[in-house]
Protein backbone atom coordinates (compact mmCIF):
# COMPACT_ATOMS: atom_id res chain seq x y z
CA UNK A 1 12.21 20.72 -39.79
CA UNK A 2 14.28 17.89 -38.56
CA UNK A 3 12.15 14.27 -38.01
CA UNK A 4 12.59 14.43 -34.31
CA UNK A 5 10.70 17.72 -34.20
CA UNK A 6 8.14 16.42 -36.53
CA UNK A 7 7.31 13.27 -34.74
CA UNK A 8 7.10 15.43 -30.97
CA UNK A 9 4.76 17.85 -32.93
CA UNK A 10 2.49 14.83 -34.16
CA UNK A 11 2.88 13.10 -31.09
CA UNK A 12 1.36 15.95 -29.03
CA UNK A 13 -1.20 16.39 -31.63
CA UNK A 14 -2.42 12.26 -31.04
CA UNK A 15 -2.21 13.09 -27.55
CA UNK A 16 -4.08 16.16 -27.68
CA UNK A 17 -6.71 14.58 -29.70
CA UNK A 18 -7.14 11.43 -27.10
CA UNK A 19 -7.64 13.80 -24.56
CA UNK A 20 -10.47 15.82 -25.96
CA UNK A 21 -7.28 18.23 -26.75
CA UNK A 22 -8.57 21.88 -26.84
CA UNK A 23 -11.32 22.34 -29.02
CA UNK A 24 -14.40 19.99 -29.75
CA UNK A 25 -14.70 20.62 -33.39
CA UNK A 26 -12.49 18.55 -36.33
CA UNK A 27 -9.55 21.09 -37.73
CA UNK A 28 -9.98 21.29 -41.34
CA UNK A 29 -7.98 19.57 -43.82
CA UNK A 30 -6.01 23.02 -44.59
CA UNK A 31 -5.10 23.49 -40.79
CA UNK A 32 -3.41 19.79 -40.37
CA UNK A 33 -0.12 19.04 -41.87
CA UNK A 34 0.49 15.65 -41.12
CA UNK A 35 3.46 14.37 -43.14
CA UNK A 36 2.72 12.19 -46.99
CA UNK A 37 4.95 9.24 -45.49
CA UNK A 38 5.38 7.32 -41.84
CA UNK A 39 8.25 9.00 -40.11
CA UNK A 40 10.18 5.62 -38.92
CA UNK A 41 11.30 5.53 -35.43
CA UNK A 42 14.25 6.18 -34.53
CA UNK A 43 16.32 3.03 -33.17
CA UNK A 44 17.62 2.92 -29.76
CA UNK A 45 19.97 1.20 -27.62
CA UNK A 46 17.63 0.01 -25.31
CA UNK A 47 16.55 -4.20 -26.44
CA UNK A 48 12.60 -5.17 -26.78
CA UNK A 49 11.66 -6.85 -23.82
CA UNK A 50 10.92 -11.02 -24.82
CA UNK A 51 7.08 -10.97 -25.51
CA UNK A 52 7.17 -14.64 -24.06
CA UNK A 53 8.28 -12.76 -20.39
CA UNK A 54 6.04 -10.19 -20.58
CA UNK A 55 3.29 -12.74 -20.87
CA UNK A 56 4.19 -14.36 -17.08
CA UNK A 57 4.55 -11.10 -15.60
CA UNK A 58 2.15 -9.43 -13.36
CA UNK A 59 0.91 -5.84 -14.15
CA UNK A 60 2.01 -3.42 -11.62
CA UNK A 61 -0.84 -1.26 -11.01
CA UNK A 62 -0.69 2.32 -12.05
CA UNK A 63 -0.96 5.31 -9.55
CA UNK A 64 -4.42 6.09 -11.32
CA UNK A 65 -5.76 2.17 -10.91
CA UNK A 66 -4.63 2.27 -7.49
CA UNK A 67 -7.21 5.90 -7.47
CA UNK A 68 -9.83 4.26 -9.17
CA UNK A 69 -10.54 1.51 -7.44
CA UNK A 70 -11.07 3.77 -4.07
CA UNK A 71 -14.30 4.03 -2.30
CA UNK A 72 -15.53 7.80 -2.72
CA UNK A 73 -17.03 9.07 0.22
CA UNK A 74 -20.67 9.95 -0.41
CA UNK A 75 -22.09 14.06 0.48
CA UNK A 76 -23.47 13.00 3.49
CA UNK A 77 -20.35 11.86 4.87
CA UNK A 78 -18.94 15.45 4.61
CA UNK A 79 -20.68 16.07 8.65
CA UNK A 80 -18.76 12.97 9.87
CA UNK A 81 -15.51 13.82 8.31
CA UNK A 82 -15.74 17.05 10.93
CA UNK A 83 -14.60 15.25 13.62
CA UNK A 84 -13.94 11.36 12.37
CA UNK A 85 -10.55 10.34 10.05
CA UNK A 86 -10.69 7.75 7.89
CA UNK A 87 -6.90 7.11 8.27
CA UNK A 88 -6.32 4.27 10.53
CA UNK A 89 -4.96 5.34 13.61
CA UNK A 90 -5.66 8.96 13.24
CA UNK A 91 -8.25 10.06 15.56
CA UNK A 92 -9.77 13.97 15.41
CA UNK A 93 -12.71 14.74 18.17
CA UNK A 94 -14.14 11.59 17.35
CA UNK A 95 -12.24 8.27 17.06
CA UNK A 96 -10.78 6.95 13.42
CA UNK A 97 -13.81 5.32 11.09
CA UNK A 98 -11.31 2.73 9.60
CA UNK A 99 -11.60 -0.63 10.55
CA UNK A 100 -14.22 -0.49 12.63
CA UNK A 101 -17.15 -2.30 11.18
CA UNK A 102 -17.62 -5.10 13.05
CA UNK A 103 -15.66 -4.42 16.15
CA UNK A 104 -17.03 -3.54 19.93
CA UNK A 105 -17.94 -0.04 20.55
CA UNK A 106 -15.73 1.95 22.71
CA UNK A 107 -12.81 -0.10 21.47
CA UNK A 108 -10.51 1.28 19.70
CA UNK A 109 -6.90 2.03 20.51
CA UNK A 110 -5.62 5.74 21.27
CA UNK A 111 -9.03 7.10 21.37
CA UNK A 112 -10.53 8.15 25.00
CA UNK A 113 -14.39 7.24 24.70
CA UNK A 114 -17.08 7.65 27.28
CA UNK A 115 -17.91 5.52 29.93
CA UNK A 116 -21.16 5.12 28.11
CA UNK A 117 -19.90 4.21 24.91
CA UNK A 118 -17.73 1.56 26.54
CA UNK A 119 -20.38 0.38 27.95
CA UNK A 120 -22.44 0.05 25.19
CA UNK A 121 -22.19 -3.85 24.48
CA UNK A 122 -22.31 -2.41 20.53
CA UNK A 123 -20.93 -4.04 18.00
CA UNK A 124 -20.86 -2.02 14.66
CA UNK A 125 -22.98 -3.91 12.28
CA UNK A 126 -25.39 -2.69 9.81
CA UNK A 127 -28.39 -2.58 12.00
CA UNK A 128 -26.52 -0.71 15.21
CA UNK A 129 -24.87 1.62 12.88
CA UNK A 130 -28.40 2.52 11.50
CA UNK A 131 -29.70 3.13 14.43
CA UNK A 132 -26.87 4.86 16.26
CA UNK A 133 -26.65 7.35 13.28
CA UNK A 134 -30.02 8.34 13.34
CA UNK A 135 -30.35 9.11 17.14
CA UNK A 136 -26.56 8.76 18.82
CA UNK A 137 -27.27 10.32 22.32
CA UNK A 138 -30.95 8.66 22.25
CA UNK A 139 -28.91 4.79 21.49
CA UNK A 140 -25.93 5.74 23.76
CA UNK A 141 -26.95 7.85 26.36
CA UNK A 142 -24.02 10.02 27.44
CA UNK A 143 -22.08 9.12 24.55
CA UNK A 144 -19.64 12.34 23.25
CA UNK A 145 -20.49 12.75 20.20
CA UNK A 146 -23.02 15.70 19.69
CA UNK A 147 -24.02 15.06 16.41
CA UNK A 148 -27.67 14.91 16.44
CA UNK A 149 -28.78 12.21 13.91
CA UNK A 150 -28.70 11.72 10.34
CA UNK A 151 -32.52 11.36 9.71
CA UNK A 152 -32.75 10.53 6.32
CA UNK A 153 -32.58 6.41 6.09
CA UNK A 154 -30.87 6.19 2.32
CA UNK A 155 -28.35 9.21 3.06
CA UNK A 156 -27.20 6.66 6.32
CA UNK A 157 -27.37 4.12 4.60
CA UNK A 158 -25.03 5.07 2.04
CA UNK A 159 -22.64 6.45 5.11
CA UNK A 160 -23.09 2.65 6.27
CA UNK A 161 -21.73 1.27 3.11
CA UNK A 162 -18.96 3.60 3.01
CA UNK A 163 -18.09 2.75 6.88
CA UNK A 164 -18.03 -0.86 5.71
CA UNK A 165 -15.17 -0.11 2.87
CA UNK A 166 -12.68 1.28 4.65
């Protein structure tokens, strides 16, 4: 067996074995055949990079980071996601959630809200949020959305929180 082939085949064995690989238990000494000696790497064209630039540079953050450091939505978000988008600008029956903490009810471009709504004087904070989720039609009379409250106090409040992040 050449060294290339050797180092892929110990290579995906590391890997396999950071991951969890496929099987909890520890192979027995008879089942590995790791090589006596370090295979050295082979030497490529391509130069080191200067450790003294690498040290200035900013890390680009990684598809996964980027992931990561999303808000998840919580469960009880899952009946608001019927009819609301979180994507700015993208509206379903009910008007885009992003962005709009903190701005005036009724106020948001693209979307066609009722008269009521408009007319609201909301602004969506914390404490008109709370109160709008729990009871819409009963805060905004006439208002379009049908939903008919979330009743239970942490489940909106963690819907609040998420409202906030986006």
């Amino acid at each position: 067996m050449n060294r290339i082939a050797l180092a892929g085949i110990v290579g995906t064995a590391l890997l396999l074995g950071a991951c969890g690989g496929a099987s909890e238990e520890p192979a027995s000494p008879d089942e590995t055949a790791a090589p006596e000696t370090p295979v050295p790497a082979e030497p490529t064209d391509t130069p080191t990079p200067d450790a003294s630039a690498s040290a200035d540079a900013t890390p680009t953050p990684t598809p996964s980071a980027s992931v990561a450091a999303a808000v998840t939505a919580p469960a009880a978000f899952n009946q608001c996601k019927v009819c609301h988008a979180v994507e700015k600008g993208k509206h379903g029956l009910g008007p885009s959630l992003a962005g709009i903490y903190g701005t005036k009810a009724g106020d948001i471009a693209g979307f066609e809200f009722s008269t009521a709504m408009k007319q609201s004087g909301l602004v969506w904070n914390e404490a008109n949020l709370d109160r709008y989720l729990a009871a819409p039609s009963t805060v905004v009379p006439g208002t379009k959305m049908t939903f008919p409250g979330l009743k239970d106090a942490a489940k909106r409040k963690e819907v609040i929180d998420y409202i906030k992040s986006l």
